[in-house]
PDB file of N, CA and C in Angstrom:
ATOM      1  N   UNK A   1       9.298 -53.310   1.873  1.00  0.00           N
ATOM      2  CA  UNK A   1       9.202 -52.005   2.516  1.00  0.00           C
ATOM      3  C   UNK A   1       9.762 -50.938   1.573  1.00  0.00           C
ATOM      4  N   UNK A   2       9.540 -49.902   1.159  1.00  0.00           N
ATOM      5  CA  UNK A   2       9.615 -48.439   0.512  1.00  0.00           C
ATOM      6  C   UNK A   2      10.544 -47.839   1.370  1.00  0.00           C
ATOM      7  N   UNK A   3      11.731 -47.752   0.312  1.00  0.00           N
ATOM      8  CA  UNK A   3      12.367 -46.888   0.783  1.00  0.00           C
ATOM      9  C   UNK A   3      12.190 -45.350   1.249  1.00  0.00           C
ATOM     10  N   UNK A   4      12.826 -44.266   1.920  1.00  0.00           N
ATOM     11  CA  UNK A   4      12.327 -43.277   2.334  1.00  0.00           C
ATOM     12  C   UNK A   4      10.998 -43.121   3.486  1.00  0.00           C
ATOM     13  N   UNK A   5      10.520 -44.228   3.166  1.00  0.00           N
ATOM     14  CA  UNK A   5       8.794 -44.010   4.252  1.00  0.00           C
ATOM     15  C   UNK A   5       9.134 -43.312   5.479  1.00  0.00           C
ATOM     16  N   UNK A   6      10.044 -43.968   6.409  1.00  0.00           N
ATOM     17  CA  UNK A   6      10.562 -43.459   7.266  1.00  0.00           C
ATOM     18  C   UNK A   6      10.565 -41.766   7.666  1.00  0.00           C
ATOM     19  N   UNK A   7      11.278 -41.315   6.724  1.00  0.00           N
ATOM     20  CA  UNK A   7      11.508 -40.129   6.283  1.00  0.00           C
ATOM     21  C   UNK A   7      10.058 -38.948   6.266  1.00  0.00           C
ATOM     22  N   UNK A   8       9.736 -39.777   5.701  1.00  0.00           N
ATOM     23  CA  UNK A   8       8.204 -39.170   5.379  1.00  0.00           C
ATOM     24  C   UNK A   8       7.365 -38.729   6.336  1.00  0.00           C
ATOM     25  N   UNK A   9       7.401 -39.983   7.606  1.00  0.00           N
ATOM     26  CA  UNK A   9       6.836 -40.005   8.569  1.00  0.00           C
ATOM     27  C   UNK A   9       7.571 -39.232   9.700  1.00  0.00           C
ATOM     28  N   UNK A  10       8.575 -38.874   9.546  1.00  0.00           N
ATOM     29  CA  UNK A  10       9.689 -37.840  10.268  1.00  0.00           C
ATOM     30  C   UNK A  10       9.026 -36.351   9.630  1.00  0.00           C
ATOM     31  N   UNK A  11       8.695 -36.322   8.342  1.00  0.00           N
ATOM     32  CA  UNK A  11       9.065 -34.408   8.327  1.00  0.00           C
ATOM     33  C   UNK A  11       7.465 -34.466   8.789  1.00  0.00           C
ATOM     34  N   UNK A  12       6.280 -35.565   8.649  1.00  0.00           N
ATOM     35  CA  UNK A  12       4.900 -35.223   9.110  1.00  0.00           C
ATOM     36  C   UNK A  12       4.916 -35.101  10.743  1.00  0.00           C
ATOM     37  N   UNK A  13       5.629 -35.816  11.332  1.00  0.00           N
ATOM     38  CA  UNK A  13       5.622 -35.316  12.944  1.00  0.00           C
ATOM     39  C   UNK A  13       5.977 -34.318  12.944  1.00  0.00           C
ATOM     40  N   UNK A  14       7.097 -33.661  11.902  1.00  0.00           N
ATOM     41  CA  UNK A  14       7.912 -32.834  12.385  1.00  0.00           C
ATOM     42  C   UNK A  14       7.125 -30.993  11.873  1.00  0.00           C
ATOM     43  N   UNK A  15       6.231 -31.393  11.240  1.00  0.00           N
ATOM     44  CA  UNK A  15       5.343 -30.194  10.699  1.00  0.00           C
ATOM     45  C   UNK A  15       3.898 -30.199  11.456  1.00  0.00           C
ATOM     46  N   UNK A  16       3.366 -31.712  11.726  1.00  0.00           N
ATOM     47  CA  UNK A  16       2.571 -31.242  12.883  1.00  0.00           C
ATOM     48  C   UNK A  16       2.687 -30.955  14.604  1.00  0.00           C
ATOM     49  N   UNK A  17       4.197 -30.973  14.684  1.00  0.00           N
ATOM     50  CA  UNK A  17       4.741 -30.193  15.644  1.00  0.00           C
ATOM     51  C   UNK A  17       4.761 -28.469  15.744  1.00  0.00           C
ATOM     52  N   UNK A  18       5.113 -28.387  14.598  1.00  0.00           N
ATOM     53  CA  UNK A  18       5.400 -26.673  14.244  1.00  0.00           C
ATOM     54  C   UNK A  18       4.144 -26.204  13.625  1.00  0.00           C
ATOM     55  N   UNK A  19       2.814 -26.960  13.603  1.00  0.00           N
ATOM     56  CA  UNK A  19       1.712 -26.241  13.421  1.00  0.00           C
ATOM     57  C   UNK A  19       1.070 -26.444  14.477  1.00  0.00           C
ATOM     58  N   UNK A  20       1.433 -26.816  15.705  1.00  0.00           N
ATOM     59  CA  UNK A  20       1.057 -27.049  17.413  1.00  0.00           C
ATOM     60  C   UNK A  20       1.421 -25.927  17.844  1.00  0.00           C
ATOM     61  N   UNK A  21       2.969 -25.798  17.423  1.00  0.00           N
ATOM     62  CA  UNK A  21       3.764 -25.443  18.604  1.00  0.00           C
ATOM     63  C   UNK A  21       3.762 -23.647  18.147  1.00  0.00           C
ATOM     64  N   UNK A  22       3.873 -23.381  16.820  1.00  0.00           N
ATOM     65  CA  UNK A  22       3.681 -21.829  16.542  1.00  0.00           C
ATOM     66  C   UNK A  22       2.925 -21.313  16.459  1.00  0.00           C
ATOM     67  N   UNK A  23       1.693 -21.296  17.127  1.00  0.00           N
ATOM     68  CA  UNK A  23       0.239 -20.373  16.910  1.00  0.00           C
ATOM     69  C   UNK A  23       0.596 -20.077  19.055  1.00  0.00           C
ATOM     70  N   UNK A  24       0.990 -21.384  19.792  1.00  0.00           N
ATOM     71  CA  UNK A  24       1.467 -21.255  21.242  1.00  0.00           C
ATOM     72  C   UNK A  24       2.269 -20.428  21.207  1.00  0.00           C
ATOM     73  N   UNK A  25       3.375 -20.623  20.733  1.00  0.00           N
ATOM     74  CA  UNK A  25       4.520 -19.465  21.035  1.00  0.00           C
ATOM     75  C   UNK A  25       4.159 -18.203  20.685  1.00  0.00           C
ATOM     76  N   UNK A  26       3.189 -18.095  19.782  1.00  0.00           N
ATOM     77  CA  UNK A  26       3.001 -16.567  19.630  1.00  0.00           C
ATOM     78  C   UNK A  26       1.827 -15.988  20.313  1.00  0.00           C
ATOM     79  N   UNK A  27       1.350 -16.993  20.526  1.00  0.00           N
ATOM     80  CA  UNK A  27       0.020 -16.175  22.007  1.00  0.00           C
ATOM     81  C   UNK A  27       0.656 -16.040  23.132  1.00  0.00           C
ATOM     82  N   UNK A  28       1.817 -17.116  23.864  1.00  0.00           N
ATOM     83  CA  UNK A  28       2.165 -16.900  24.651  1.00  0.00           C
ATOM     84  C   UNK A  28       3.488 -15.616  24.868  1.00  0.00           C
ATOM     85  N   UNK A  29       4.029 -15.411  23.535  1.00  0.00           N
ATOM     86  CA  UNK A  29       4.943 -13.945  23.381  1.00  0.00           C
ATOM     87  C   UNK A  29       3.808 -12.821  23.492  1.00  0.00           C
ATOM     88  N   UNK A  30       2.752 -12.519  22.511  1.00  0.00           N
ATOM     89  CA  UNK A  30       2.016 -11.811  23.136  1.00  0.00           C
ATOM     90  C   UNK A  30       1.834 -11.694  24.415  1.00  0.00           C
ATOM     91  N   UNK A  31       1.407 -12.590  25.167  1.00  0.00           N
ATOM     92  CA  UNK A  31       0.504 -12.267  26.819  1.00  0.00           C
ATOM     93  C   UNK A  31       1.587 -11.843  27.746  1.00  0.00           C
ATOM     94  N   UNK A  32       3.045 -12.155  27.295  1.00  0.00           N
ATOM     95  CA  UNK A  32       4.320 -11.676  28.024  1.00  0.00           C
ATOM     96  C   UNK A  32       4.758 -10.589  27.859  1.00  0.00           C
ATOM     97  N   UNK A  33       4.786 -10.134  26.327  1.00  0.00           N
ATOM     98  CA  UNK A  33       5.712  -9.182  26.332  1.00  0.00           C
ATOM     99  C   UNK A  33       4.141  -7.656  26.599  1.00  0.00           C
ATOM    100  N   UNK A  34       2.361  -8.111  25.806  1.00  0.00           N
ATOM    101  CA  UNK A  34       1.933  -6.775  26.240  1.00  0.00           C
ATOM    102  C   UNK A  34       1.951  -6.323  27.592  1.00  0.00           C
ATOM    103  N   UNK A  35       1.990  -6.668  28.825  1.00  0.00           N
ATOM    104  CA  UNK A  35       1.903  -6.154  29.930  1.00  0.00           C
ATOM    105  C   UNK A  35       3.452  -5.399  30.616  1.00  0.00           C
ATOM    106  N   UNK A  36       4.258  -6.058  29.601  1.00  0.00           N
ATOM    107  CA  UNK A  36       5.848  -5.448  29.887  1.00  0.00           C
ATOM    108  C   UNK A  36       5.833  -3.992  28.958  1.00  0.00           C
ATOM    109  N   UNK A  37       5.346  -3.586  27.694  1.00  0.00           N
ATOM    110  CA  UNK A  37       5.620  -3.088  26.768  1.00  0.00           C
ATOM    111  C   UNK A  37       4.836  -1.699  27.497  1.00  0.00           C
ATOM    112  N   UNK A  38       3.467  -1.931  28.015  1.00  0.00           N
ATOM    113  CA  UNK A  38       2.811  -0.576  28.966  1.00  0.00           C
ATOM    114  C   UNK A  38       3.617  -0.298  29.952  1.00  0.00           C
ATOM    115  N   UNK A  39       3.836  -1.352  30.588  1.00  0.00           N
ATOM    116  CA  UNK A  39       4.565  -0.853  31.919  1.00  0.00           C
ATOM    117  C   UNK A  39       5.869   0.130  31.606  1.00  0.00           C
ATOM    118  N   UNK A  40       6.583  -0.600  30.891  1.00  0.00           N
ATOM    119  CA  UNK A  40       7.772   0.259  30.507  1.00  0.00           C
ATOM    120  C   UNK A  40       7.755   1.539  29.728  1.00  0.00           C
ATOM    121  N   UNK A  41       6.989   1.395  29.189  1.00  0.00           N
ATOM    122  CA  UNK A  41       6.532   2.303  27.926  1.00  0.00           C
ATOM    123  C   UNK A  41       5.503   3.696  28.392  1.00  0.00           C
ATOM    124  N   UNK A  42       5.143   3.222  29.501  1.00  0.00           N
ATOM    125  CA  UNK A  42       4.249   4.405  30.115  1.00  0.00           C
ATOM    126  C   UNK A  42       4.807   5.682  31.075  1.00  0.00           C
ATOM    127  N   UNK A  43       4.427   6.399  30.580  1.00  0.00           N
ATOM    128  CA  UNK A  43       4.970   7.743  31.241  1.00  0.00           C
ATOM    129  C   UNK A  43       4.240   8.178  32.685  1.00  0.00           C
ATOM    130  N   UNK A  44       4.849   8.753  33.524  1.00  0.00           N
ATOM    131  CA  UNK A  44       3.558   9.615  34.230  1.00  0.00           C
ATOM    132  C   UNK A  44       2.721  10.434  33.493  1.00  0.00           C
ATOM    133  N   UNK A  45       1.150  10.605  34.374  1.00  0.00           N
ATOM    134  CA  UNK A  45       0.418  11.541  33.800  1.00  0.00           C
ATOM    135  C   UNK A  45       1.167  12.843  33.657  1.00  0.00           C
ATOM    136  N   UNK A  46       0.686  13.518  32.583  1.00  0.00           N
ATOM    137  CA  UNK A  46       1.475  14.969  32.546  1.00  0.00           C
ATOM    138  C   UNK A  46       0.484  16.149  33.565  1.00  0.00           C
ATOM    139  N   UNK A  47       0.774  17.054  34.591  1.00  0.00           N
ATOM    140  CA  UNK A  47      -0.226  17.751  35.004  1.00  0.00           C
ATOM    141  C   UNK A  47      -1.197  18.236  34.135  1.00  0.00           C
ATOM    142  N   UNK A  48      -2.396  19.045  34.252  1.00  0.00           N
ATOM    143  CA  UNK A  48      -3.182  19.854  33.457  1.00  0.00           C
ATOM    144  C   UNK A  48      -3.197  21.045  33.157  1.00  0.00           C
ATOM    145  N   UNK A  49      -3.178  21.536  32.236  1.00  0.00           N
ATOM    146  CA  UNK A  49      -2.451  22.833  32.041  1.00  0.00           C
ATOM    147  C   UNK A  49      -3.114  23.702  32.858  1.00  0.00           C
ATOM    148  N   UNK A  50      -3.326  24.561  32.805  1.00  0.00           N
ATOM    149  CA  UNK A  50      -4.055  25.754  33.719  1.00  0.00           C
ATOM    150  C   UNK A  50      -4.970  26.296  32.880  1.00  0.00           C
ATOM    151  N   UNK A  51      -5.990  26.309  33.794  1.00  0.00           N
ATOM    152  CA  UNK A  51      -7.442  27.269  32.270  1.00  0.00           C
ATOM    153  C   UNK A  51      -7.107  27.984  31.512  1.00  0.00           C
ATOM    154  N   UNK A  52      -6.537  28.859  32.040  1.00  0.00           N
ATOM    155  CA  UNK A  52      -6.364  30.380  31.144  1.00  0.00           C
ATOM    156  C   UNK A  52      -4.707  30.509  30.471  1.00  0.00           C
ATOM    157  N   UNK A  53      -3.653  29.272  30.631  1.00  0.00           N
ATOM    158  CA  UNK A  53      -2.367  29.396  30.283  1.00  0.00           C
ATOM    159  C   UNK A  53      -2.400  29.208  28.879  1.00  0.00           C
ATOM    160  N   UNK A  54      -3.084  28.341  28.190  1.00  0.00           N
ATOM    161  CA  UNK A  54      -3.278  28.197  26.892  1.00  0.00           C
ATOM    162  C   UNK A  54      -4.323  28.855  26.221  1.00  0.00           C
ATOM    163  N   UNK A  55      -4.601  29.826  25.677  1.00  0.00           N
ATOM    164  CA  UNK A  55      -5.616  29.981  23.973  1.00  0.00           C
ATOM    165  C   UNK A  55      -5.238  30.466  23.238  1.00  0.00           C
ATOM    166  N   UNK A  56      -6.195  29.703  22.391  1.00  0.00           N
ATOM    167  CA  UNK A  56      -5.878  29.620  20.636  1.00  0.00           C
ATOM    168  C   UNK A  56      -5.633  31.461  20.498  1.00  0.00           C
ATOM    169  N   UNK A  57      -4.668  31.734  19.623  1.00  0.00           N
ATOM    170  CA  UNK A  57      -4.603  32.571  18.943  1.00  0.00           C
ATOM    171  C   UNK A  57      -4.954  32.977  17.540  1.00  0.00           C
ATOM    172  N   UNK A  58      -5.499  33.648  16.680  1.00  0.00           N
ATOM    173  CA  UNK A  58      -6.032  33.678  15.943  1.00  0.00           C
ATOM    174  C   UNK A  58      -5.284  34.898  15.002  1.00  0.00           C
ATOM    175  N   UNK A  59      -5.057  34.496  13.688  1.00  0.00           N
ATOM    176  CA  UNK A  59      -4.788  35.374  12.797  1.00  0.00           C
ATOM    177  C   UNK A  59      -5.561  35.855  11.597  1.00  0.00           C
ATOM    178  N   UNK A  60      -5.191  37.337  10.615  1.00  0.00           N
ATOM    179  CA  UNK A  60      -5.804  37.489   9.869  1.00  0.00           C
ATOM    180  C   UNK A  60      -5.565  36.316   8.365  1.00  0.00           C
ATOM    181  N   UNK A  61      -6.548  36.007   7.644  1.00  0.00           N
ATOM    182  CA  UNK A  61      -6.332  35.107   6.743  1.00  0.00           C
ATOM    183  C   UNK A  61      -5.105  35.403   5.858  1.00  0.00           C
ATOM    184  N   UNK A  62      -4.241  34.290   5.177  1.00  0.00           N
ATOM    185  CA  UNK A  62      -2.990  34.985   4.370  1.00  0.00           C
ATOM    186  C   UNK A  62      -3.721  35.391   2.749  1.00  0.00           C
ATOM    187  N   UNK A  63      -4.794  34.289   2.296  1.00  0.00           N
ATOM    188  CA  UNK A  63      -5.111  34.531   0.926  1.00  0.00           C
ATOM    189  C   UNK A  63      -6.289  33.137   0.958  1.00  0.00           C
ATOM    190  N   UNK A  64      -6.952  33.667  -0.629  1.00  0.00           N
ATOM    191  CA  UNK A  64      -7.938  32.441  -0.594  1.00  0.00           C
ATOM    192  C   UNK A  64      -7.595  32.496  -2.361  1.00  0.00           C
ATOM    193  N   UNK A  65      -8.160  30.928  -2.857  1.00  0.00           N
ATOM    194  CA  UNK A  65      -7.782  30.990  -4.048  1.00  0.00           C
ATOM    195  C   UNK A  65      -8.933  31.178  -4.926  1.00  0.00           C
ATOM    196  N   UNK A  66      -9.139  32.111  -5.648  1.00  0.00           N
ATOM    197  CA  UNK A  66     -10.025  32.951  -6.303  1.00  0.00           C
ATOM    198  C   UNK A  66     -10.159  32.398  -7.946  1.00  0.00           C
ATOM    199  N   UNK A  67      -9.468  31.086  -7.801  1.00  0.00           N
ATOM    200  CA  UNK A  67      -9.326  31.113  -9.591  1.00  0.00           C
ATOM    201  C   UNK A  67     -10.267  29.878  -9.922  1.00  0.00           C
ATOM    202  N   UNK A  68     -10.986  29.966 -11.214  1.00  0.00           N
ATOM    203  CA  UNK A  68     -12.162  29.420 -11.635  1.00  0.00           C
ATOM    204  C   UNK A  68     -12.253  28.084 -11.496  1.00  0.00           C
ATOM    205  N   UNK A  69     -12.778  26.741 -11.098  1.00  0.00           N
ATOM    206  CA  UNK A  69     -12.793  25.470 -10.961  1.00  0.00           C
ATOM    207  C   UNK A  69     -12.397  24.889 -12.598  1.00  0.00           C
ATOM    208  N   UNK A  70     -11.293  23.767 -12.892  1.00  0.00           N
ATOM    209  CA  UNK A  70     -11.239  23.613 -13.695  1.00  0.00           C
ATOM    210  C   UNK A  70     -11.972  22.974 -14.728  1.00  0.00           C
ATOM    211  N   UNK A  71     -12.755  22.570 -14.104  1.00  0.00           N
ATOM    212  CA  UNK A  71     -14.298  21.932 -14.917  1.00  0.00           C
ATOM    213  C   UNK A  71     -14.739  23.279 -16.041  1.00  0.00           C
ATOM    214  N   UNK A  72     -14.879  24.554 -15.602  1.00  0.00           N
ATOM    215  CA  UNK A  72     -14.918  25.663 -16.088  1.00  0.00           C
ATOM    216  C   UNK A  72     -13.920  25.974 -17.110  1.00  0.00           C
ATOM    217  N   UNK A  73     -12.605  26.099 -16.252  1.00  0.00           N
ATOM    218  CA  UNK A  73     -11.685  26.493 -17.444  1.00  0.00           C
ATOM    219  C   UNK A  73     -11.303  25.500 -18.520  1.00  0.00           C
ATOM    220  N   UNK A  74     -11.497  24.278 -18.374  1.00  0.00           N
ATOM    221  CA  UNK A  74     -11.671  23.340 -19.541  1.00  0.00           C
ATOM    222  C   UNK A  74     -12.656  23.194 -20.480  1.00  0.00           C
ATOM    223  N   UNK A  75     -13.981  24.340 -20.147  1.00  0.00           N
ATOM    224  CA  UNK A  75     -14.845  24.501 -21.051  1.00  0.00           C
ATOM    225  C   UNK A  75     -14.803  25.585 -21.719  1.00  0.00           C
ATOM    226  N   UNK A  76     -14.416  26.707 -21.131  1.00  0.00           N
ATOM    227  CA  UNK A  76     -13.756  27.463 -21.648  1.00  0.00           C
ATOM    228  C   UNK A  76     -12.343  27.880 -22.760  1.00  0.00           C
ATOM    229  N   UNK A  77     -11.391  26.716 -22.685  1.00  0.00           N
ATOM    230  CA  UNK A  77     -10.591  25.974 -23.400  1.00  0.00           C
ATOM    231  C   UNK A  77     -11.405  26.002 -24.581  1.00  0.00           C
ATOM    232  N   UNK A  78     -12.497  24.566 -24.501  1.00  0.00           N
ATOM    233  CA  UNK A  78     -12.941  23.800 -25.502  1.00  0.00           C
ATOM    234  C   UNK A  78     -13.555  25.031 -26.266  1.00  0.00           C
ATOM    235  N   UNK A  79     -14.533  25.975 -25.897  1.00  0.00           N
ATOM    236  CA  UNK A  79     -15.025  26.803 -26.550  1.00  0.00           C
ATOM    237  C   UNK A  79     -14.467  27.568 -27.596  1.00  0.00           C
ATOM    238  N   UNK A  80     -13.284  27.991 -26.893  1.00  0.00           N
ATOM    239  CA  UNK A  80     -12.292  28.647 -27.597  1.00  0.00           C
ATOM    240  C   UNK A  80     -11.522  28.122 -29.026  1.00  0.00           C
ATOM    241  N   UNK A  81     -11.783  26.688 -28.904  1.00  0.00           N
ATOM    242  CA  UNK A  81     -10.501  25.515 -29.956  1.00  0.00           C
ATOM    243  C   UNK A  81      -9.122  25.820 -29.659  1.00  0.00           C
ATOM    244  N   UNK A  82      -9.030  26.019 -28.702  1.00  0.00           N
ATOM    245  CA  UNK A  82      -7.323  25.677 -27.946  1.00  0.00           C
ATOM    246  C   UNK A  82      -7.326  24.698 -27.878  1.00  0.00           C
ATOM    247  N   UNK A  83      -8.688  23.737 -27.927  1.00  0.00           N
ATOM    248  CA  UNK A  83      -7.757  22.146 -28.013  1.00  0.00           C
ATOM    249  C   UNK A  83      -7.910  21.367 -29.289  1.00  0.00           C
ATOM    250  N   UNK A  84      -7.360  20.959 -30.118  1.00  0.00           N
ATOM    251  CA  UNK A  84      -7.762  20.780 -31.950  1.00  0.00           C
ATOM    252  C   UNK A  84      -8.304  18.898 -31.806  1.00  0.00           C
ATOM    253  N   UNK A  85      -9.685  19.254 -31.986  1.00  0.00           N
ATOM    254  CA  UNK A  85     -10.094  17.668 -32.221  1.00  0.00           C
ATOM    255  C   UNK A  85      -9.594  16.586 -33.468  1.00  0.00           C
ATOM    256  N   UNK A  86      -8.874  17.255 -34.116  1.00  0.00           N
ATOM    257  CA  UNK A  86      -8.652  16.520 -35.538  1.00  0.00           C
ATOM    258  C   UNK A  86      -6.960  16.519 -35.366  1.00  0.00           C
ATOM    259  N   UNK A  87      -6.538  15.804 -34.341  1.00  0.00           N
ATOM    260  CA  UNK A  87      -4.791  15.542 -34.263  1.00  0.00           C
ATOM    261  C   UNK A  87      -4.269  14.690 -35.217  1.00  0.00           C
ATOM    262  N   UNK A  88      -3.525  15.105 -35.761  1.00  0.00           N
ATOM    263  CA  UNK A  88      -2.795  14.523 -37.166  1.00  0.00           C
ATOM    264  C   UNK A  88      -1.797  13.640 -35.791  1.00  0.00           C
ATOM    265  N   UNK A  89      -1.641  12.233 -36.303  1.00  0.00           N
ATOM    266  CA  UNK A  89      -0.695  11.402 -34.909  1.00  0.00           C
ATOM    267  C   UNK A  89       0.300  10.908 -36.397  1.00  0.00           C
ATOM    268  N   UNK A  90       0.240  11.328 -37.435  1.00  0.00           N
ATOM    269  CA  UNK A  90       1.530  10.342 -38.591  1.00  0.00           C
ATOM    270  C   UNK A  90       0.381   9.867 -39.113  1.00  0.00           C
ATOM    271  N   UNK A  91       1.370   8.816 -40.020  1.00  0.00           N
ATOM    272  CA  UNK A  91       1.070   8.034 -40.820  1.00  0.00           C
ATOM    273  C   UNK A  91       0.854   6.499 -40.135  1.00  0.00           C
ATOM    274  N   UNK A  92       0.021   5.833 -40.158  1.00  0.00           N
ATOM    275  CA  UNK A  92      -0.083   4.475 -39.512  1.00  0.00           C
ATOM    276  C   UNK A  92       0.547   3.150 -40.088  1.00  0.00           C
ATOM    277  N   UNK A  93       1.354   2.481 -39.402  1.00  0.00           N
ATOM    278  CA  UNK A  93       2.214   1.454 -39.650  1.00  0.00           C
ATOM    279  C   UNK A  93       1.105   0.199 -40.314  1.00  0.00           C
ATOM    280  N   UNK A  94       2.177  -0.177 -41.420  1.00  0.00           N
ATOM    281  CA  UNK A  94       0.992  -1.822 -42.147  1.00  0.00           C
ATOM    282  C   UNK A  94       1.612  -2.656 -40.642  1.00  0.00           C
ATOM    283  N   UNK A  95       0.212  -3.483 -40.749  1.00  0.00           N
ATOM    284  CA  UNK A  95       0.193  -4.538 -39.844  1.00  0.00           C
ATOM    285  C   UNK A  95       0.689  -5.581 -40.710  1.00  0.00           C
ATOM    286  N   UNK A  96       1.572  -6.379 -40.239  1.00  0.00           N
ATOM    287  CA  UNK A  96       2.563  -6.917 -40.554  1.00  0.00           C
ATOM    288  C   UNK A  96       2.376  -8.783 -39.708  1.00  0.00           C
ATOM    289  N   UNK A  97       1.525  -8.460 -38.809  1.00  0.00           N
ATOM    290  CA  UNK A  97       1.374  -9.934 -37.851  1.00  0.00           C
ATOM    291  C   UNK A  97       2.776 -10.101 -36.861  1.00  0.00           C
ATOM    292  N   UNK A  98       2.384 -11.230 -36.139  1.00  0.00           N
ATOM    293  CA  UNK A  98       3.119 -11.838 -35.402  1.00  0.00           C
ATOM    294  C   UNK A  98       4.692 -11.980 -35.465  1.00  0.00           C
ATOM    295  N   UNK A  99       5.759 -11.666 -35.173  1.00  0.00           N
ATOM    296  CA  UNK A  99       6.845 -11.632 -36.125  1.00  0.00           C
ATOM    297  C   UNK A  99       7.676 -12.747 -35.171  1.00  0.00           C
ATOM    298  N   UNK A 100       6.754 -12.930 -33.744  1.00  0.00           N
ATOM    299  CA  UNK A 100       8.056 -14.084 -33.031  1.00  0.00           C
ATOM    300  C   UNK A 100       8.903 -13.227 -32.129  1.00  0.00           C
ATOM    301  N   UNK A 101       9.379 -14.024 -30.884  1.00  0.00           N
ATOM    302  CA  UNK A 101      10.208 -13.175 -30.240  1.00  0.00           C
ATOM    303  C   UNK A 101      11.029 -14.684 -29.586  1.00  0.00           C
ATOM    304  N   UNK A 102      11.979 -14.228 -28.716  1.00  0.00           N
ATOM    305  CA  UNK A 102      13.076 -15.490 -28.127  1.00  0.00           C
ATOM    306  C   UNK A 102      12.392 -16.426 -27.336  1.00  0.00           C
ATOM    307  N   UNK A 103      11.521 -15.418 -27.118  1.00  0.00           N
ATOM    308  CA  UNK A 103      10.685 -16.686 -25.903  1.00  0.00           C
ATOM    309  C   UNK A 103       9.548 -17.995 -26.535  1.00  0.00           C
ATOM    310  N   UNK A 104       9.545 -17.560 -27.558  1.00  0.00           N
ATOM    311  CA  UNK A 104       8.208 -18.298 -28.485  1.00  0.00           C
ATOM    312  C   UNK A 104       9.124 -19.555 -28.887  1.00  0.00           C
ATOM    313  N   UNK A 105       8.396 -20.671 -28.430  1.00  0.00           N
ATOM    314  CA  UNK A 105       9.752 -21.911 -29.580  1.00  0.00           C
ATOM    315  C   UNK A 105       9.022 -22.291 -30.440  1.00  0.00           C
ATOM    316  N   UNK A 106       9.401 -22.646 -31.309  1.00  0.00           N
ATOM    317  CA  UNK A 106       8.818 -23.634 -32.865  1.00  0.00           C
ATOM    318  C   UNK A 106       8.385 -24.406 -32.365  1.00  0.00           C
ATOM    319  N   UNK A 107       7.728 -24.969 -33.335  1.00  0.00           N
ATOM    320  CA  UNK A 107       6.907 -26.416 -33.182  1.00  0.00           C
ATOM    321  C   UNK A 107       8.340 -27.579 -33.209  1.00  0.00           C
ATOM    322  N   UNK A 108       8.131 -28.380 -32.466  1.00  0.00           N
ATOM    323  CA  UNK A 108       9.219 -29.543 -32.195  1.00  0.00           C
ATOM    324  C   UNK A 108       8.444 -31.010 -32.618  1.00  0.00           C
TER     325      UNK A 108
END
């Protein structure tokens, strides 16, 4: 006989218990607690206001924004050469390869 078997056959009851038993407990917490959660949770209706107690009021506009879509002013930009296609970025580093880091191990 194999040692542990026992064991084995303990945590498999014991997981197809808790894949029985937790999909139940949580339908059955649902079906309990939604009919508690309205009840408690619900207010009286509020009356209806009165026809004429509420309307909209209406004001004059504060401002609108009048300035060109930037699709525009970025062509306008470009036209101009405010933006320089030929950017000097330095001098470019020699490639040098792989140099290794702590995490890399040698060949063993």
């Amino acid at each position: 006989m194999l040692r542990g078997k026992g064991l084995t056959v303990r945590i498999r009851v014991r997981t197809r218990r808790v894949r029985l038993l937790a999909p139940l407990l949580l339908v059955t917490g649902l079906l309990v607690s939604a009919p508690l959660g309205t009840a408690l949770g619900a207010s009286p209706a509020a009356p209806a206001p009165a026809a004429g107690a509420s309307t909209p009021r209406f004001t004059a506009p504060a401002g609108f924004d009048v300035s060109a879509p930037m699709r525009e002013v970025a062509w306008q930009a470009a036209a101009k050469g405010a933006v320089p296609q030929d950017l000097d970025r330095g001098a470019v580093p020699a490639d040098r390869g792989f140099g290794g880091d702590g995490a890399v191990q040698g060949a063993a």
